[in-house]
PDB file of N, CA and C in Angstrom:
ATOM      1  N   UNK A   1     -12.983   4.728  -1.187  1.00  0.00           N
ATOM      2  CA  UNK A   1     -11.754   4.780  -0.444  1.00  0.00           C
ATOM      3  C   UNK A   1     -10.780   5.794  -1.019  1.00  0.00           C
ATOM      4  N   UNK A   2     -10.786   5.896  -1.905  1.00  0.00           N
ATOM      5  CA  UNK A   2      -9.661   7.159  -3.027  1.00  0.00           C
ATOM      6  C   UNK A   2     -10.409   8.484  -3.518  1.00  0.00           C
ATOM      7  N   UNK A   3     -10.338   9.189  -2.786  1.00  0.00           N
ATOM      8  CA  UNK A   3     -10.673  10.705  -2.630  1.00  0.00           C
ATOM      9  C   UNK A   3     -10.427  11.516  -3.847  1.00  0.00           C
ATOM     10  N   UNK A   4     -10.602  12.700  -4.438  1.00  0.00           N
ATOM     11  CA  UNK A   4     -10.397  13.200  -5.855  1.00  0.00           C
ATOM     12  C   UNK A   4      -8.915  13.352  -5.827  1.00  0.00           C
ATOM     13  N   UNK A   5      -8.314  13.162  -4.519  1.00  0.00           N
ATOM     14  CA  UNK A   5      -6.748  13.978  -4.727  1.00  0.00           C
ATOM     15  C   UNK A   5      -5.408  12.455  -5.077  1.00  0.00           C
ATOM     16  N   UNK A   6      -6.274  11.364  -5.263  1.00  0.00           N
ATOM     17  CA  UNK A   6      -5.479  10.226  -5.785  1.00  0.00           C
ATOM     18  C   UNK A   6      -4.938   9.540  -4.374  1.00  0.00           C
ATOM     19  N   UNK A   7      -5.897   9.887  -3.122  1.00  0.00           N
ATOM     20  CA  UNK A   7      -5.512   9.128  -1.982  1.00  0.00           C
ATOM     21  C   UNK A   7      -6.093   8.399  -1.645  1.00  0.00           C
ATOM     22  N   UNK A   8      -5.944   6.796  -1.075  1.00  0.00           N
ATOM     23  CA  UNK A   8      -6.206   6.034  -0.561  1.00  0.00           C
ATOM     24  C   UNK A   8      -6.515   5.844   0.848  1.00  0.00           C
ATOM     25  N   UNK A   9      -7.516   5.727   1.385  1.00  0.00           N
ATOM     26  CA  UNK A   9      -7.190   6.191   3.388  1.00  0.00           C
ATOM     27  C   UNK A   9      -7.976   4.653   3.402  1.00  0.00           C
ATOM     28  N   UNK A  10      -7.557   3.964   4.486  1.00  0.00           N
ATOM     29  CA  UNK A  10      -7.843   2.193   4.435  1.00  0.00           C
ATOM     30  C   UNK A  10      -7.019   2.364   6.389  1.00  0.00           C
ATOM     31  N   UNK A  11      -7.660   1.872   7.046  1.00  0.00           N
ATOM     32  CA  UNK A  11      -7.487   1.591   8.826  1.00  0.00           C
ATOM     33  C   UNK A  11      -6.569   0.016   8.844  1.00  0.00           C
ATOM     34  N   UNK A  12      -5.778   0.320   9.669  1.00  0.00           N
ATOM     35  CA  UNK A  12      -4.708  -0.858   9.875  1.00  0.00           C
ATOM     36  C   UNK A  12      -5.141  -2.022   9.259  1.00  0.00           C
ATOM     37  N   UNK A  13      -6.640  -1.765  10.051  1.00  0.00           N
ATOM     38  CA  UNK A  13      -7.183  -3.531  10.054  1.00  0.00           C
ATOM     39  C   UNK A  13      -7.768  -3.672   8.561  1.00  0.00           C
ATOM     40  N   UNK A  14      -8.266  -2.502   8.127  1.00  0.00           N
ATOM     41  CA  UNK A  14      -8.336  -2.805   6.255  1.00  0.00           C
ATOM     42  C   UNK A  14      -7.253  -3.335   5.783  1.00  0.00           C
ATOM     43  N   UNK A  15      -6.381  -2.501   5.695  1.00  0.00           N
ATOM     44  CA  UNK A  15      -5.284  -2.995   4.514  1.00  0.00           C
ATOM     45  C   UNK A  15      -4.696  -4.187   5.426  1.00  0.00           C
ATOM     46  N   UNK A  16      -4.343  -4.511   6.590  1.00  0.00           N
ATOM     47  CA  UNK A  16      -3.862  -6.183   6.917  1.00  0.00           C
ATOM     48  C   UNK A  16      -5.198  -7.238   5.694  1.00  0.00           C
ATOM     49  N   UNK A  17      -5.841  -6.747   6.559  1.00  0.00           N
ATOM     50  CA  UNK A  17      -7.362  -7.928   5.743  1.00  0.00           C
ATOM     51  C   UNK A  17      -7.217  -8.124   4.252  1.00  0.00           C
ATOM     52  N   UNK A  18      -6.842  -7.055   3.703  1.00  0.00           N
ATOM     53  CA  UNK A  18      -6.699  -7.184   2.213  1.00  0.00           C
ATOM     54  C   UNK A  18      -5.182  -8.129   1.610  1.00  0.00           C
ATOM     55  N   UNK A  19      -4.206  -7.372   2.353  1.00  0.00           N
ATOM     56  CA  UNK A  19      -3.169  -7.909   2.096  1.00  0.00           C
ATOM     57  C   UNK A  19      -3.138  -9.359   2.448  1.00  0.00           C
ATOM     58  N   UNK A  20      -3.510  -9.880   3.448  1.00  0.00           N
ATOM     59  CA  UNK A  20      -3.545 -11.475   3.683  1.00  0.00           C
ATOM     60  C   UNK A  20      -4.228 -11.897   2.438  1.00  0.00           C
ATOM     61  N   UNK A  21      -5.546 -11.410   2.365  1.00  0.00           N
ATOM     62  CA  UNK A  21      -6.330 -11.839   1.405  1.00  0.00           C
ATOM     63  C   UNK A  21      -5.858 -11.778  -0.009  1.00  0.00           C
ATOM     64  N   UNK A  22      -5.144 -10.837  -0.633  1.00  0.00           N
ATOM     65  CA  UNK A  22      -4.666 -11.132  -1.879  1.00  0.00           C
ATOM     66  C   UNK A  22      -3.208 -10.775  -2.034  1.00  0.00           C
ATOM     67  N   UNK A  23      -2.506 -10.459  -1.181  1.00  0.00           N
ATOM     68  CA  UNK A  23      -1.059 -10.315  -1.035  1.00  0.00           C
ATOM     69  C   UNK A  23      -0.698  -8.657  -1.470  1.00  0.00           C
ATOM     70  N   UNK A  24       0.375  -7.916  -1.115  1.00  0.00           N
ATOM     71  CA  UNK A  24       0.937  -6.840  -1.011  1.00  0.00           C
ATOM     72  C   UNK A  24       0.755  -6.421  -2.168  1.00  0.00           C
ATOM     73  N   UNK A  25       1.248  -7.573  -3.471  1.00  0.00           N
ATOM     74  CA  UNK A  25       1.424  -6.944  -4.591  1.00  0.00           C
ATOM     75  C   UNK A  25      -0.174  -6.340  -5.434  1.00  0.00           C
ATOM     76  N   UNK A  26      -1.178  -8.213  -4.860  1.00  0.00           N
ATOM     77  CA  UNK A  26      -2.406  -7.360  -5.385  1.00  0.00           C
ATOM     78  C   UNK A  26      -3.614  -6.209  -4.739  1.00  0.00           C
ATOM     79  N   UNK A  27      -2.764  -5.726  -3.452  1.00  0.00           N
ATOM     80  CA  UNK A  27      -3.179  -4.554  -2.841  1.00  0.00           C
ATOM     81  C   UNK A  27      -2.138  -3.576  -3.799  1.00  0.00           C
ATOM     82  N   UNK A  28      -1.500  -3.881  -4.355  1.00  0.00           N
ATOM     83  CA  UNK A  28      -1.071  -2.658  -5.162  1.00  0.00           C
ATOM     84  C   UNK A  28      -1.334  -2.104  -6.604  1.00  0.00           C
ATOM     85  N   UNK A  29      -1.933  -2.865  -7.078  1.00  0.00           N
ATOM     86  CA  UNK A  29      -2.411  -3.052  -8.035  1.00  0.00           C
ATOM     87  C   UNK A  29      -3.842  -2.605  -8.256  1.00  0.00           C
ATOM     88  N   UNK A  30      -4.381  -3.425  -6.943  1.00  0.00           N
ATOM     89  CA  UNK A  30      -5.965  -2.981  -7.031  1.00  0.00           C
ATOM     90  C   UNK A  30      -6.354  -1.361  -6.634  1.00  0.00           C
ATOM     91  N   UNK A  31      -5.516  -0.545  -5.772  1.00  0.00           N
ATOM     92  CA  UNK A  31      -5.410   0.810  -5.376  1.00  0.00           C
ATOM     93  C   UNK A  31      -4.826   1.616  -6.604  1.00  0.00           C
ATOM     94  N   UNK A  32      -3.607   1.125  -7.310  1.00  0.00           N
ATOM     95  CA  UNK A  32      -2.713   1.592  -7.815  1.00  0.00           C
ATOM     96  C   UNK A  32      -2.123   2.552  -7.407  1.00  0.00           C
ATOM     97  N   UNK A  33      -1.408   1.799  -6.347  1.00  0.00           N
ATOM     98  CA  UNK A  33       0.062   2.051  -5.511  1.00  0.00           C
ATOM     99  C   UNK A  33       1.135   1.633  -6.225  1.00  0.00           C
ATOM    100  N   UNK A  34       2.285   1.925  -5.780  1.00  0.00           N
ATOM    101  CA  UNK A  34       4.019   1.760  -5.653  1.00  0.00           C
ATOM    102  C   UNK A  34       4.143   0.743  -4.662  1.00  0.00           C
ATOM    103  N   UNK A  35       4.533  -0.504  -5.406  1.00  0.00           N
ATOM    104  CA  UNK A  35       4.729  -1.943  -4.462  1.00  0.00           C
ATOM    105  C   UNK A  35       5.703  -1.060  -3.792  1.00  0.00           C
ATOM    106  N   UNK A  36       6.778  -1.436  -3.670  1.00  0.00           N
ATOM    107  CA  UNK A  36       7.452  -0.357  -2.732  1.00  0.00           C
ATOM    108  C   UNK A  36       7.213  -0.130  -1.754  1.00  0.00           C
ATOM    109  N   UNK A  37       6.720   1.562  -1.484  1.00  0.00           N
ATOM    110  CA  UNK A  37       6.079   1.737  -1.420  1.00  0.00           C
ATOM    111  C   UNK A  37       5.029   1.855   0.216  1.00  0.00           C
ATOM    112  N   UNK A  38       4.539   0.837  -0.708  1.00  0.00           N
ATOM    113  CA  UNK A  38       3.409   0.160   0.270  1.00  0.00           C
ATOM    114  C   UNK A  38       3.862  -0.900   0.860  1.00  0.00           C
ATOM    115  N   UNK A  39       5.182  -1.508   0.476  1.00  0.00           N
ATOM    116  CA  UNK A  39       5.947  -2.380   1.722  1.00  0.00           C
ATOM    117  C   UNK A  39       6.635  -1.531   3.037  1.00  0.00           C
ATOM    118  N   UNK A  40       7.322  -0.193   2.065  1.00  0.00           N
ATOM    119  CA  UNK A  40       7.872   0.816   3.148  1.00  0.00           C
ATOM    120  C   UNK A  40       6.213   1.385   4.324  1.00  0.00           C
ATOM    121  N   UNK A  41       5.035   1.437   3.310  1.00  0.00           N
ATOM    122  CA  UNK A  41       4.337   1.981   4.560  1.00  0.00           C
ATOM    123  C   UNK A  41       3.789   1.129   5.796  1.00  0.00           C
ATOM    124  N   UNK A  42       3.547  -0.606   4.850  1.00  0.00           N
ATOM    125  CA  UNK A  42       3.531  -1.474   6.267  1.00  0.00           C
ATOM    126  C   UNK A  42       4.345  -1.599   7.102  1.00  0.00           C
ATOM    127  N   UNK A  43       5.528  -1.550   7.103  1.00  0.00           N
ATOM    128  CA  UNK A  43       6.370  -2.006   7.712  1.00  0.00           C
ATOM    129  C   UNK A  43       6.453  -0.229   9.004  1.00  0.00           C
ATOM    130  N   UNK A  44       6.315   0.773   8.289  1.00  0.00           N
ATOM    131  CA  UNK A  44       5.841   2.411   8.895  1.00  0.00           C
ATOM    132  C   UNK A  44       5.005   1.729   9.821  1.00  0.00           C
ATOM    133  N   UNK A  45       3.976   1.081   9.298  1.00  0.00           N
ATOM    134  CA  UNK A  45       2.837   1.151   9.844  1.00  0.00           C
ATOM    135  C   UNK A  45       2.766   0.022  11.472  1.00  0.00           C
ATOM    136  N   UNK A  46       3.749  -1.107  11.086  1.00  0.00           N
ATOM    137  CA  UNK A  46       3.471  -2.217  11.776  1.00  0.00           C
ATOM    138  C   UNK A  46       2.377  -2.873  11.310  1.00  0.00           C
ATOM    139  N   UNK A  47       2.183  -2.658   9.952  1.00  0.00           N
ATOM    140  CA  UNK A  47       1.339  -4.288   9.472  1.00  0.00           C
ATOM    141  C   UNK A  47       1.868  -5.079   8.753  1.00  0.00           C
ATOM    142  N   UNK A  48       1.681  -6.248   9.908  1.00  0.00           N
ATOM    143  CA  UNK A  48       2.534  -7.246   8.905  1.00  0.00           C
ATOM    144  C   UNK A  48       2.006  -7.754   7.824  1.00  0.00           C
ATOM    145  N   UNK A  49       2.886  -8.782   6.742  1.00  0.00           N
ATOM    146  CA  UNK A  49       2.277  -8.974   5.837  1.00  0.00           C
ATOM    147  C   UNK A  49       3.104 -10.230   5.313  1.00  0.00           C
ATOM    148  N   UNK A  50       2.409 -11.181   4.542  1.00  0.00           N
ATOM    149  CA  UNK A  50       3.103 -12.772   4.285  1.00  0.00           C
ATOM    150  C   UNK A  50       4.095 -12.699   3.518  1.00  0.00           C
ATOM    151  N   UNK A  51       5.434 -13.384   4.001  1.00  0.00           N
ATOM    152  CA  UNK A  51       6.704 -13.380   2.960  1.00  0.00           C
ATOM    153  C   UNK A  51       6.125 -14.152   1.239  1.00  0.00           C
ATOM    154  N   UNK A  52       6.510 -13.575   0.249  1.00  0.00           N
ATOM    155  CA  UNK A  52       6.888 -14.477  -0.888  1.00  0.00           C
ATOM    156  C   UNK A  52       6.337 -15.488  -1.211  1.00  0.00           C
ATOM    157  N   UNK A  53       6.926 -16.434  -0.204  1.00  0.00           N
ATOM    158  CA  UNK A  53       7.121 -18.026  -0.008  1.00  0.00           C
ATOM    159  C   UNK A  53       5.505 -18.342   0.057  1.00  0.00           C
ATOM    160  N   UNK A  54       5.191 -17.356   1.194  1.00  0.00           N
ATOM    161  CA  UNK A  54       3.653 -17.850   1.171  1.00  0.00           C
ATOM    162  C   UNK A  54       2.568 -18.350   0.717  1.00  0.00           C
ATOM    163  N   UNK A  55       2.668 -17.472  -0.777  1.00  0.00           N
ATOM    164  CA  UNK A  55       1.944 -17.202  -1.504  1.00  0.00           C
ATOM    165  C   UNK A  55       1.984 -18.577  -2.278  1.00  0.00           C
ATOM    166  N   UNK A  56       3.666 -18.304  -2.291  1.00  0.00           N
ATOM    167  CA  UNK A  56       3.870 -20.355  -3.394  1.00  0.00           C
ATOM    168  C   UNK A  56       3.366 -21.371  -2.318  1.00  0.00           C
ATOM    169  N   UNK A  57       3.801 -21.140  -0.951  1.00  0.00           N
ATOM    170  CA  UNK A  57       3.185 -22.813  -0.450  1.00  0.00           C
ATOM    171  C   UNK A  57       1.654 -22.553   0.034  1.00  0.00           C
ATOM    172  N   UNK A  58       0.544 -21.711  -0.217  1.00  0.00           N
ATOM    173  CA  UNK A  58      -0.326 -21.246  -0.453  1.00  0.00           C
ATOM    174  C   UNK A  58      -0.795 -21.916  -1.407  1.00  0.00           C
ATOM    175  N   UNK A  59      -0.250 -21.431  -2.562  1.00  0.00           N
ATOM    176  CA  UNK A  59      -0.898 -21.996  -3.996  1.00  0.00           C
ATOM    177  C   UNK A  59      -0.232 -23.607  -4.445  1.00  0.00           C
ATOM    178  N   UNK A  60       0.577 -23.755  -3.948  1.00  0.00           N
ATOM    179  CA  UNK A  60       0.708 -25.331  -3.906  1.00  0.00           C
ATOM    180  C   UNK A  60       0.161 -26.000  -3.192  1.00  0.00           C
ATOM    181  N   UNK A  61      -1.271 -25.795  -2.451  1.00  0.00           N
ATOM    182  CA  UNK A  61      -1.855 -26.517  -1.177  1.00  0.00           C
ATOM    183  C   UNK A  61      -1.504 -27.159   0.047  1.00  0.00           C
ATOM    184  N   UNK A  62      -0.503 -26.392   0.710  1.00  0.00           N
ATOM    185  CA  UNK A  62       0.433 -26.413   1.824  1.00  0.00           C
ATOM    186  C   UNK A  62      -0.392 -25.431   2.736  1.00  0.00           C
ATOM    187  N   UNK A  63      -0.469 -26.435   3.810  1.00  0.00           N
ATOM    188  CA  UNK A  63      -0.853 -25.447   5.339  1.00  0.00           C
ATOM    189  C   UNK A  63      -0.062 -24.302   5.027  1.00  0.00           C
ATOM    190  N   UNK A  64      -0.879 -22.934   5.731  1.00  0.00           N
ATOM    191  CA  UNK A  64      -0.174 -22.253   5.730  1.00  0.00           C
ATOM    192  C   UNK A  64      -0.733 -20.978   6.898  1.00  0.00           C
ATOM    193  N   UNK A  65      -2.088 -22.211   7.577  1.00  0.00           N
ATOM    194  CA  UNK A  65      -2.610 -21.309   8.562  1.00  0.00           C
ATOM    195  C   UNK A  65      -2.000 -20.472   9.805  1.00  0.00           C
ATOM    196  N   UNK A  66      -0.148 -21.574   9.985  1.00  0.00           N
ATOM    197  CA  UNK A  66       0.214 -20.596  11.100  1.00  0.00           C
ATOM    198  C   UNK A  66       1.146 -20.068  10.637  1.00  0.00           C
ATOM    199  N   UNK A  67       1.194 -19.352   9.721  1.00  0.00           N
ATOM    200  CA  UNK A  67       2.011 -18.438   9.133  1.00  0.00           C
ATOM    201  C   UNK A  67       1.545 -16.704   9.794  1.00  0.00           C
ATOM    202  N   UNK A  68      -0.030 -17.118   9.529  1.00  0.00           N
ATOM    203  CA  UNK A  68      -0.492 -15.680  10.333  1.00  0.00           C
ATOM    204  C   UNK A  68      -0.189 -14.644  10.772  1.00  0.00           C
ATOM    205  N   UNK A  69       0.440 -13.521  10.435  1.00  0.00           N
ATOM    206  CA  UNK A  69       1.154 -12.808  12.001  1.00  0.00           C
ATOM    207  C   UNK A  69      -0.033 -11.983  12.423  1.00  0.00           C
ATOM    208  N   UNK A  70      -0.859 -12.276  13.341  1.00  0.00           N
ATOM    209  CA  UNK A  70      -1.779 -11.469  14.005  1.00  0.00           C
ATOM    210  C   UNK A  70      -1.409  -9.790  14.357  1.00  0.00           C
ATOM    211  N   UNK A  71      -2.547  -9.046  13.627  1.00  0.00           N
ATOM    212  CA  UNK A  71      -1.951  -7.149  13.860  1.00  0.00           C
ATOM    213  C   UNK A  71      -2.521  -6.962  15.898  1.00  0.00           C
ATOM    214  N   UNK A  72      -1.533  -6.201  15.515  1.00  0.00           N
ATOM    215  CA  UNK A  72      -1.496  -5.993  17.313  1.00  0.00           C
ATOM    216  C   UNK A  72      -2.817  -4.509  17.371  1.00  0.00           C
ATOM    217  N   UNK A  73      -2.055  -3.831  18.369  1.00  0.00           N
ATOM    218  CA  UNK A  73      -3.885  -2.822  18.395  1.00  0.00           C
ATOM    219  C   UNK A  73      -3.731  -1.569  17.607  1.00  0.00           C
ATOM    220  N   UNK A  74      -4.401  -0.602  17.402  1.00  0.00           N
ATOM    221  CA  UNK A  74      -4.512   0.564  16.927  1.00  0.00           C
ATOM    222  C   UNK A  74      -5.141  -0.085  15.747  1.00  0.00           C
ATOM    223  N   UNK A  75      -5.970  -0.981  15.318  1.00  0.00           N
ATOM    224  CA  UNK A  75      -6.772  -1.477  14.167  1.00  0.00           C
ATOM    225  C   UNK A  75      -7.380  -0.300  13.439  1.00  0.00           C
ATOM    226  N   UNK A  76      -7.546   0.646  14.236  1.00  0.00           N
ATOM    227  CA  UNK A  76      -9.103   1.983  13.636  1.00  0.00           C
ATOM    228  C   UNK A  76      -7.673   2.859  12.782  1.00  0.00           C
ATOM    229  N   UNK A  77      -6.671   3.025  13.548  1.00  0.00           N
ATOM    230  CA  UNK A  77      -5.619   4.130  13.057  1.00  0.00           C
ATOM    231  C   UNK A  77      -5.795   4.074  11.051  1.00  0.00           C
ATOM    232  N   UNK A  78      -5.983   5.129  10.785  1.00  0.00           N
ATOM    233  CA  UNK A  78      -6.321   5.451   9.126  1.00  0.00           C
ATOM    234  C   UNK A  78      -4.800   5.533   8.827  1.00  0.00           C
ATOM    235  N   UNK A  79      -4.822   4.874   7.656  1.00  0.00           N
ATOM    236  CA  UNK A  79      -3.480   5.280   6.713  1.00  0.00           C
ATOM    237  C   UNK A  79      -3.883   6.029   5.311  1.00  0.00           C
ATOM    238  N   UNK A  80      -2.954   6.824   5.072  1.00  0.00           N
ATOM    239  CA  UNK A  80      -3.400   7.111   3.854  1.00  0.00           C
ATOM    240  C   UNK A  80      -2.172   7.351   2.696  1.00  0.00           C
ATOM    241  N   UNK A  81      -2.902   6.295   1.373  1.00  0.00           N
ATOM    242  CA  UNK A  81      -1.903   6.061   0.484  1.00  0.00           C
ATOM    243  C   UNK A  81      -1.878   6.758  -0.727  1.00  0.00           C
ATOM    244  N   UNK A  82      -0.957   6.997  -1.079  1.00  0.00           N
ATOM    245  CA  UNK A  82      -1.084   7.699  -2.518  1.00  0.00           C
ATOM    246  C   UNK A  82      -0.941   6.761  -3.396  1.00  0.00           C
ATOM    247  N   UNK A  83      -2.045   7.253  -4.569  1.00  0.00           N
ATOM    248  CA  UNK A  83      -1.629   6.625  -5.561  1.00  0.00           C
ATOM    249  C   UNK A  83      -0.857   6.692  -7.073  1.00  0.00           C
ATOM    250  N   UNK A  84      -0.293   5.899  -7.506  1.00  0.00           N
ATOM    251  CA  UNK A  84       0.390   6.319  -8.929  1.00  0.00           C
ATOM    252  C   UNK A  84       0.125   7.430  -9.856  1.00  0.00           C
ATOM    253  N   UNK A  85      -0.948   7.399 -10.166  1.00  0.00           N
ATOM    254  CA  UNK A  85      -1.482   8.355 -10.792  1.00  0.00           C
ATOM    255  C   UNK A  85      -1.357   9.908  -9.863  1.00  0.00           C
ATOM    256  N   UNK A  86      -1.411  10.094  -8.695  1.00  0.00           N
ATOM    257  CA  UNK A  86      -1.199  11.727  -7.466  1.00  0.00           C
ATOM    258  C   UNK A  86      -0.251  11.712  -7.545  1.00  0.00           C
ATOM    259  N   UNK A  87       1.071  10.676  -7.573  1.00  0.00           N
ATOM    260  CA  UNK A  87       2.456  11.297  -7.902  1.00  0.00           C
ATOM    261  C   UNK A  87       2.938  11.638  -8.856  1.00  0.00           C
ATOM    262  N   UNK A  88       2.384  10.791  -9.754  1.00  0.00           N
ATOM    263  CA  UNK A  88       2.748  11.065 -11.219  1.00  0.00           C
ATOM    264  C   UNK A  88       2.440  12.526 -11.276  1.00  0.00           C
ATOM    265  N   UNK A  89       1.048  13.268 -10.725  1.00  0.00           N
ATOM    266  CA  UNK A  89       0.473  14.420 -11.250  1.00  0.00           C
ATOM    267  C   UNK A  89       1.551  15.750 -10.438  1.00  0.00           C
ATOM    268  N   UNK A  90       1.847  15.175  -9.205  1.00  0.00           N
ATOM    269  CA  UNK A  90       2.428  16.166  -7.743  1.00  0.00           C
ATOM    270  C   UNK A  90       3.879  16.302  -8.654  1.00  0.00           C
ATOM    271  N   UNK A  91       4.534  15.475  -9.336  1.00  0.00           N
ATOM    272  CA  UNK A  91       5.629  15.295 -10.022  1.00  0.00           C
ATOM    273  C   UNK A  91       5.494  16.462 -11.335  1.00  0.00           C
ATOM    274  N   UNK A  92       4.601  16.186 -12.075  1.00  0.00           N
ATOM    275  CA  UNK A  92       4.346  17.352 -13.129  1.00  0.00           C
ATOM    276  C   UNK A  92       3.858  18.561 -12.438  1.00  0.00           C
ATOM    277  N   UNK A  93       3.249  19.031 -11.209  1.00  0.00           N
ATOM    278  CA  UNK A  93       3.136  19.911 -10.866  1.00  0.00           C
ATOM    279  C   UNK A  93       4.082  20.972 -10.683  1.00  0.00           C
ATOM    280  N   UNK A  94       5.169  20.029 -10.010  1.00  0.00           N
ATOM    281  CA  UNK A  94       5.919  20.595  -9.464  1.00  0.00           C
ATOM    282  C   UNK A  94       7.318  20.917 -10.294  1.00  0.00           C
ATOM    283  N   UNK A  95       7.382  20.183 -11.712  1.00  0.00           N
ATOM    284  CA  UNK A  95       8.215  20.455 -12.515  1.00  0.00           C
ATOM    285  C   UNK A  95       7.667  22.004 -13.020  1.00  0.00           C
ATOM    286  N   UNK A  96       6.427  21.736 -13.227  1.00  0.00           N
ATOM    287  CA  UNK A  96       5.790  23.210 -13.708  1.00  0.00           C
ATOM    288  C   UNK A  96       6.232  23.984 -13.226  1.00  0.00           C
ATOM    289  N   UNK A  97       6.049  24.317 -11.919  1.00  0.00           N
ATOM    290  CA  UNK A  97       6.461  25.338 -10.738  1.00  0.00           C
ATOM    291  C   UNK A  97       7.798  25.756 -11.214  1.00  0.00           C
ATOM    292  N   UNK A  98       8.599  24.809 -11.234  1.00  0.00           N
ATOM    293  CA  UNK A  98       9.585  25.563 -11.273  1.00  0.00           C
ATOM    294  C   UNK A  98      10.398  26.125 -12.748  1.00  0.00           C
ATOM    295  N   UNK A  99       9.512  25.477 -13.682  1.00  0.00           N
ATOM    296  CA  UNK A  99       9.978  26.051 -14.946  1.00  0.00           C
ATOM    297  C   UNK A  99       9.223  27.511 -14.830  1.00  0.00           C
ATOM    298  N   UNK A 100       7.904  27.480 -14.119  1.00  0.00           N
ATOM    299  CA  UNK A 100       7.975  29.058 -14.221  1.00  0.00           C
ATOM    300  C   UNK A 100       8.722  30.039 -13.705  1.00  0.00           C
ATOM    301  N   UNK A 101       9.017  29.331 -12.310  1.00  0.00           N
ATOM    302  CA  UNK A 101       9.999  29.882 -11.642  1.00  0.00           C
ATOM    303  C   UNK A 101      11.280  30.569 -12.256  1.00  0.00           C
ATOM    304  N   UNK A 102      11.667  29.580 -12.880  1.00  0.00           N
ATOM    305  CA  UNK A 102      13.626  29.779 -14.074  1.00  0.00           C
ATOM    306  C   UNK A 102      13.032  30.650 -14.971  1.00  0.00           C
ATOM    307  N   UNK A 103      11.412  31.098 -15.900  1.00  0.00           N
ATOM    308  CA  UNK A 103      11.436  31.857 -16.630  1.00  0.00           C
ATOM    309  C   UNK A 103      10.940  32.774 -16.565  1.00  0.00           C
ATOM    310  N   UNK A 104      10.772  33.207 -14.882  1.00  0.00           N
ATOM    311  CA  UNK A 104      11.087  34.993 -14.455  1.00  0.00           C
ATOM    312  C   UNK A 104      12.004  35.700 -14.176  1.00  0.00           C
TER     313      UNK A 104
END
């Protein structure tokens, strides 16, 4: 899924599936994304994803089957995420750039 350039490309219906399945934060973690981020790109995206709360009345053994928010269509549409490590690098790149820049 993560290409040499530190990108992530995952289709609506991937990253919903994941995120239900282990929540926003450990889709961020497991990619190594910017929680952030990757809340700003679901929400870009229109995928929803379980409040907080969930997760606690989840793990306290509380129904929590109609919490659901079912993804609407464009399931195939590719997203693609960067990860920590491509900004970190696009960030030193680009400091480079311009220190060469100031010392011509």
């Amino acid at each position: 899924m993560e290409n040499e350039k530190g990108i992530v490309k995952l289709t609506r219906k991937q990253l919903y599936d994941e995120i239900w399945a282990l929540s926003v934060a450990g889709v961020a973690r497991k990619y190594n994304l910017n929680y952030g981020k990757l809340i700003a790109t679901c929400k870009a995206e229109n995928v929803p994803f379980p409040s907080s709360g969930y997760w606690t009345r989840k793990n306290m053994g509380k129904d929590v089957s109609n919490e659901a928010v079912e993804l609407s269509c464009h399931e195939e549409t590719e997203i693609s995420l960067i990860t920590n490590d491509a900004t970190i690098k696009l960030l030193l790149d680009c400091m480079y750039t311009i220190r060469l820049k100031n010392c011509l």
